[in-house]
N, C-alpha and C. Protein backbone atom coordinates (compact mmCIF):
# COMPACT_ATOMS: atom_id res chain seq x y z
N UNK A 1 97.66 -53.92 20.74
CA UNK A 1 97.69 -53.98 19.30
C UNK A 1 97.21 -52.63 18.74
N UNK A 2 98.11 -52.22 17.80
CA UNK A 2 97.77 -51.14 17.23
C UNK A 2 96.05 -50.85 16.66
N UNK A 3 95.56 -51.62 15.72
CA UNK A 3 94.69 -51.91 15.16
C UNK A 3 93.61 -51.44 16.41
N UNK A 4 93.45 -52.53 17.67
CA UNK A 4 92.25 -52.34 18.38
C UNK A 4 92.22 -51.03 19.18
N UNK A 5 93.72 -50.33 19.20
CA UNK A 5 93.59 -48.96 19.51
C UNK A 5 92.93 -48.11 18.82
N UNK A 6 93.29 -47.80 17.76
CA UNK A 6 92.50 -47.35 16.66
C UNK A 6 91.10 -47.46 16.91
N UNK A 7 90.24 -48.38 16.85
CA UNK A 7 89.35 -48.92 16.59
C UNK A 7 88.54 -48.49 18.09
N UNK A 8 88.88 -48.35 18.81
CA UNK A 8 88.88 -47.75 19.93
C UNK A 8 88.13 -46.61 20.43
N UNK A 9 89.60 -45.76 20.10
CA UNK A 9 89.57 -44.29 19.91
C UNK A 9 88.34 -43.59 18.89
N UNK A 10 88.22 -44.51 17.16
CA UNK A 10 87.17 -44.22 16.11
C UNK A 10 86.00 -44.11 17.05
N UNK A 11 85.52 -45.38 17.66
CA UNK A 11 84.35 -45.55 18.83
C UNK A 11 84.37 -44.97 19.66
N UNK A 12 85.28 -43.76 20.54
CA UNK A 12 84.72 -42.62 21.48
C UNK A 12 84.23 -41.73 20.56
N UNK A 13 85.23 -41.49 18.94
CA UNK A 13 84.76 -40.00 18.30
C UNK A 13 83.22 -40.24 17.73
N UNK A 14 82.80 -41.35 17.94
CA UNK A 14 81.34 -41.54 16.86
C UNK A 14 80.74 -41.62 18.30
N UNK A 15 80.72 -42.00 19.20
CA UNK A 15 79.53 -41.90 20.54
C UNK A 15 79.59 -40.23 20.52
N UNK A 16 81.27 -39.92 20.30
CA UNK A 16 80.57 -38.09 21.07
C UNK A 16 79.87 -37.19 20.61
N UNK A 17 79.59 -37.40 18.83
CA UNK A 17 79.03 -36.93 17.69
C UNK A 17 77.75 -36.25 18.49
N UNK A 18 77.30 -34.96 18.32
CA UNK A 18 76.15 -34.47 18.58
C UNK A 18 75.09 -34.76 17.54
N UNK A 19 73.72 -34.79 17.55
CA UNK A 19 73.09 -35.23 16.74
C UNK A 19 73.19 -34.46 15.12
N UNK A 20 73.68 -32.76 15.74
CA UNK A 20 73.68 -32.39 13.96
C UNK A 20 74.85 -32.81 13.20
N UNK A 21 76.12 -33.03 14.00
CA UNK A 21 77.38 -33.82 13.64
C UNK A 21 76.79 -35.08 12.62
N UNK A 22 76.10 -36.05 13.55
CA UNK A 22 75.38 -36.87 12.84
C UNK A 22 74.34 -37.15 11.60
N UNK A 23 74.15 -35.88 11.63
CA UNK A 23 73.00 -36.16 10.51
C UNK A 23 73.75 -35.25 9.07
N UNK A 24 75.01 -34.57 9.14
CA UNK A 24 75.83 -34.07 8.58
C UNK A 24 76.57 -35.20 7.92
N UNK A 25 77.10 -36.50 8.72
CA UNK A 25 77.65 -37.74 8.99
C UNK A 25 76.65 -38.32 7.80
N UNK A 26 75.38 -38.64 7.93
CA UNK A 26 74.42 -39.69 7.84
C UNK A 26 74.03 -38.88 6.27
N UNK A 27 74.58 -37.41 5.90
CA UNK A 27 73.99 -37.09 4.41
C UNK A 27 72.24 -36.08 5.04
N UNK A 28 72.02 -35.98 6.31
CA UNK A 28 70.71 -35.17 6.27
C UNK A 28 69.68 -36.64 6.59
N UNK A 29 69.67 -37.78 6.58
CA UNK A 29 68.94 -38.42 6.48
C UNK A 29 68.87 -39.20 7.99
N UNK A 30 67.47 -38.96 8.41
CA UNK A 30 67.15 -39.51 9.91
C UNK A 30 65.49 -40.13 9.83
N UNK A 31 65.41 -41.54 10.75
CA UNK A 31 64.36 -42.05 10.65
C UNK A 31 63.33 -41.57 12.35
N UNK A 32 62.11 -41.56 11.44
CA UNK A 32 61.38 -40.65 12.48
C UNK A 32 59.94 -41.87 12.13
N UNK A 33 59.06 -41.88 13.54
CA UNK A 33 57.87 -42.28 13.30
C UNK A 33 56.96 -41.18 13.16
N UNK A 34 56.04 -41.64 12.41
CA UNK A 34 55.00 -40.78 12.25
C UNK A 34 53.72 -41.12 12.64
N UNK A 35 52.64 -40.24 12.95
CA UNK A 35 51.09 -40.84 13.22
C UNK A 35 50.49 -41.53 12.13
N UNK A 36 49.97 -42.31 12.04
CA UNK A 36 49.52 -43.41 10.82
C UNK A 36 47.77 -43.31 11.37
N UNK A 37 47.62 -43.97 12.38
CA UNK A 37 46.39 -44.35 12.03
C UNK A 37 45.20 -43.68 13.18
N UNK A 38 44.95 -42.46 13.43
CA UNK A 38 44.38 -41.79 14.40
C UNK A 38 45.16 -40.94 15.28
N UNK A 39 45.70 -41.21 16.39
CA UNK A 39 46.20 -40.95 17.27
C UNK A 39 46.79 -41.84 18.51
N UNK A 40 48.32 -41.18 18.60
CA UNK A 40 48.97 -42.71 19.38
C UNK A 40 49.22 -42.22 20.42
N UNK A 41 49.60 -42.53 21.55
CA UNK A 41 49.97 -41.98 23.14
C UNK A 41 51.37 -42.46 22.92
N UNK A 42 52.02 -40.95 23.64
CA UNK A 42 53.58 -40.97 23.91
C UNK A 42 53.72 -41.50 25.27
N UNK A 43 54.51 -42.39 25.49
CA UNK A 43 54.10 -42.82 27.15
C UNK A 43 55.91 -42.46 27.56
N UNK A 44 56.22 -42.67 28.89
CA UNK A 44 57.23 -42.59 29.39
C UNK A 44 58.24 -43.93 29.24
N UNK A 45 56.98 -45.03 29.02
CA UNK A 45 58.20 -46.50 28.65
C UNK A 45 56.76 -47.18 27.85
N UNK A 46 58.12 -48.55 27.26
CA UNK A 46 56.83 -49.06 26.51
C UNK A 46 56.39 -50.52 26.61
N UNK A 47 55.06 -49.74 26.82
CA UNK A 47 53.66 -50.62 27.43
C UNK A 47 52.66 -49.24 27.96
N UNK A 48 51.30 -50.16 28.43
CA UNK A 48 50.25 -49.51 28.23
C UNK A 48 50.64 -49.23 30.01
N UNK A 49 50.89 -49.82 31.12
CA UNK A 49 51.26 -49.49 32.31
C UNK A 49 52.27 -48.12 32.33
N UNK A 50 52.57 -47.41 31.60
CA UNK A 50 53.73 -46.46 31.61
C UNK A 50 52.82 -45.08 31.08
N UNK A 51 53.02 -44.13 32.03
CA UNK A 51 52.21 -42.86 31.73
C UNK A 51 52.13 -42.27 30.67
N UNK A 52 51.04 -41.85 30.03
CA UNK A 52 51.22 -40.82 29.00
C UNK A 52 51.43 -39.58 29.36
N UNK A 53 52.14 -39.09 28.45
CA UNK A 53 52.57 -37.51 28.55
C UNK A 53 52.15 -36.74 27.44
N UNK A 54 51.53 -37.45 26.40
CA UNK A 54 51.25 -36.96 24.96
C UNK A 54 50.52 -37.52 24.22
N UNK A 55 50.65 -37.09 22.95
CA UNK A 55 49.64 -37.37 21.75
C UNK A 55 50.44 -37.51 20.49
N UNK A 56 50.45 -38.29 19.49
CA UNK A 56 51.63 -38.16 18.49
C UNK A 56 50.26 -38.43 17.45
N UNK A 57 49.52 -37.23 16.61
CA UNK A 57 48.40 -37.33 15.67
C UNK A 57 48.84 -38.22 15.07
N UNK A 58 48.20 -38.41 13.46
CA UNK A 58 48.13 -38.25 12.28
C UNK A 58 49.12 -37.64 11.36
N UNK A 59 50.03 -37.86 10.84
CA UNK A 59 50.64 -36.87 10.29
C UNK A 59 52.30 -36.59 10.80
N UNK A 60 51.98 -35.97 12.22
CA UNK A 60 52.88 -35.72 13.32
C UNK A 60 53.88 -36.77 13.29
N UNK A 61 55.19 -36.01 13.82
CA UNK A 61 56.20 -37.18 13.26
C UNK A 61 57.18 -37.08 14.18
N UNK A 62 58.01 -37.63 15.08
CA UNK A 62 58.98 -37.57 16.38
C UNK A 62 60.25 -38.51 15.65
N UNK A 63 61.12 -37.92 16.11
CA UNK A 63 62.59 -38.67 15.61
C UNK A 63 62.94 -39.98 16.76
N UNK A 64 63.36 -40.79 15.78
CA UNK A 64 63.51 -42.24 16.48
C UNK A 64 64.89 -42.80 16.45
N UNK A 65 64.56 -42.77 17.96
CA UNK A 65 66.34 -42.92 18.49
C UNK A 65 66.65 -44.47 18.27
N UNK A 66 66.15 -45.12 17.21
CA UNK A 66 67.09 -46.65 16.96
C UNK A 66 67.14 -47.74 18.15
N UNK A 67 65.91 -47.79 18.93
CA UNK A 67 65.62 -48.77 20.10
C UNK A 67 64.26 -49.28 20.29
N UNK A 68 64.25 -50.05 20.30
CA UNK A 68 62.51 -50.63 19.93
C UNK A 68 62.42 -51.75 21.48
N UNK A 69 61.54 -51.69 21.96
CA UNK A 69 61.00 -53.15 22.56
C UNK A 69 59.49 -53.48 22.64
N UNK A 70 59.36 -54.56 23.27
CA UNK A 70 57.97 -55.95 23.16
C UNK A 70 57.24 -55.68 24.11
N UNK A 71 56.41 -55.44 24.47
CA UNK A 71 55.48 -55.44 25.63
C UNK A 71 55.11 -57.26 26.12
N UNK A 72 54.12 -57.06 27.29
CA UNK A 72 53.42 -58.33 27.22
C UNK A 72 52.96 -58.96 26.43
N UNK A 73 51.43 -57.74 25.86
CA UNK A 73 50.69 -58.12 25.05
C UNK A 73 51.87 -58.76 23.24
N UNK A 74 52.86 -58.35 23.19
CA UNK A 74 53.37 -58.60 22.05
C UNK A 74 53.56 -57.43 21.01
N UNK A 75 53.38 -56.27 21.25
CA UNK A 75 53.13 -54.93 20.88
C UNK A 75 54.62 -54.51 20.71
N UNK A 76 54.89 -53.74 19.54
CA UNK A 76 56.05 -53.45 19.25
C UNK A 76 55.93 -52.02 19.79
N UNK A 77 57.35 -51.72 20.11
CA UNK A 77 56.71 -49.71 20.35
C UNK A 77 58.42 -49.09 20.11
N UNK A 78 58.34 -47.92 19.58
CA UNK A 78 59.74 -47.06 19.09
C UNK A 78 59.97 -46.08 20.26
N UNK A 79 60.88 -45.78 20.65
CA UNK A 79 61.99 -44.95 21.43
C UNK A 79 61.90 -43.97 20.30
N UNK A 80 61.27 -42.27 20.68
CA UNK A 80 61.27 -41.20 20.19
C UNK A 80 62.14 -40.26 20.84
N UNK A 81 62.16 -38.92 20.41
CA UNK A 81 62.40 -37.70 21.25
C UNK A 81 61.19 -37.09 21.03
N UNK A 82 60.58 -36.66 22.18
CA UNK A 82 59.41 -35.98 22.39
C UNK A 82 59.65 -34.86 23.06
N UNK A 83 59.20 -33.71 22.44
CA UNK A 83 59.68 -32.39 23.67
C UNK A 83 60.60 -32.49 23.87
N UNK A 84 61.80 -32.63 23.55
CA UNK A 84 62.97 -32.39 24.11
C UNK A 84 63.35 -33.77 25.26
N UNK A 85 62.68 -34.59 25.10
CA UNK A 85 63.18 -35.67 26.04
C UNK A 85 62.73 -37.16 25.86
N UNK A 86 62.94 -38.12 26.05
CA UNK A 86 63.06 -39.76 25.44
C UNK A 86 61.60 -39.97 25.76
N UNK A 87 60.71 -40.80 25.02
CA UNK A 87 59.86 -41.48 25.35
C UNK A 87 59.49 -42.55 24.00
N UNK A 88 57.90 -43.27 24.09
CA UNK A 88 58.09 -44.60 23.33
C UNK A 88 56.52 -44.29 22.74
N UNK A 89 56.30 -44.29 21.80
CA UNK A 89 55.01 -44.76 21.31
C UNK A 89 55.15 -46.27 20.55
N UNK A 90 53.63 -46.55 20.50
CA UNK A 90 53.08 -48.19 19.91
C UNK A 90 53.65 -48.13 18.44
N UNK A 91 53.92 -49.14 18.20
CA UNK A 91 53.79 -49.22 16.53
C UNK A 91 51.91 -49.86 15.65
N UNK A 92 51.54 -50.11 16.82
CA UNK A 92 49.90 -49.95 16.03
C UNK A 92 49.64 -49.17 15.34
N UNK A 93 49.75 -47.56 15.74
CA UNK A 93 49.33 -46.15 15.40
C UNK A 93 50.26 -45.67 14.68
N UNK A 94 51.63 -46.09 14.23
CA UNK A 94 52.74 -45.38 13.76
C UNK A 94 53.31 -46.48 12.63
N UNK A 95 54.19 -45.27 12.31
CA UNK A 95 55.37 -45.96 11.04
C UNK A 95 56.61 -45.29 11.01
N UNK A 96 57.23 -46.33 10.85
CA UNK A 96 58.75 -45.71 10.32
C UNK A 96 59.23 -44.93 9.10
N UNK A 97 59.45 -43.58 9.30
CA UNK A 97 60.24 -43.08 7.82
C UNK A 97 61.01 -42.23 7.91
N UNK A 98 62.11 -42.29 6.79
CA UNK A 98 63.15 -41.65 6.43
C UNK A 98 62.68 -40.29 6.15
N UNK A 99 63.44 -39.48 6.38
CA UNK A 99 63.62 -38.14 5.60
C UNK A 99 64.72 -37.91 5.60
């Protein structure tokens, strides 16, 4: 069917989008967490068992790649880019915002 070809093809050109493609796409506007309440640990996955590699202050703000999960304890935590590479801080210590 014509239609789901289309529809298809639209869905390779939007996966291949590089992120400035995207934010060109999106109007400039990308959601990032920020440090809220002291200081949060960037870990490699999320939960408190998963290494830290970092520090995300006060203030300090990492772009959030749109993937969230639950720990044991029930702890929400965001999928960042940190340094140049994926990791997760808590949502205890953080917040979500637009710029």
């Amino acid at each position: 069917m014509k239609t789901t070809e289309n529809m298809n093809e639209l869905n390779e050109k939007i996966i291949a989008l590089t992120d400035e493609e995207m934010e060109s796409v999106a109007g400039g506007r990308h959601s990032y967490i920020e440090g809220d309440d002291g200081k949060s640990y960037v870990r490699t996955g999320p939960g408190l068992d998963y290494k830290s590699i970092g520090v995300l202050h006060r203030g300090e703000d990492a772009k959030y790649l749109g993937e969230t999960s639950v720990d044991d304890r029930g702890v929400l935590w965001y999928k960042i880019r940190w340094n140049g590479r994926s990791a997760w801080v808590s949502s205890m210590y953080t917040r979500k915002v637009r710029y």
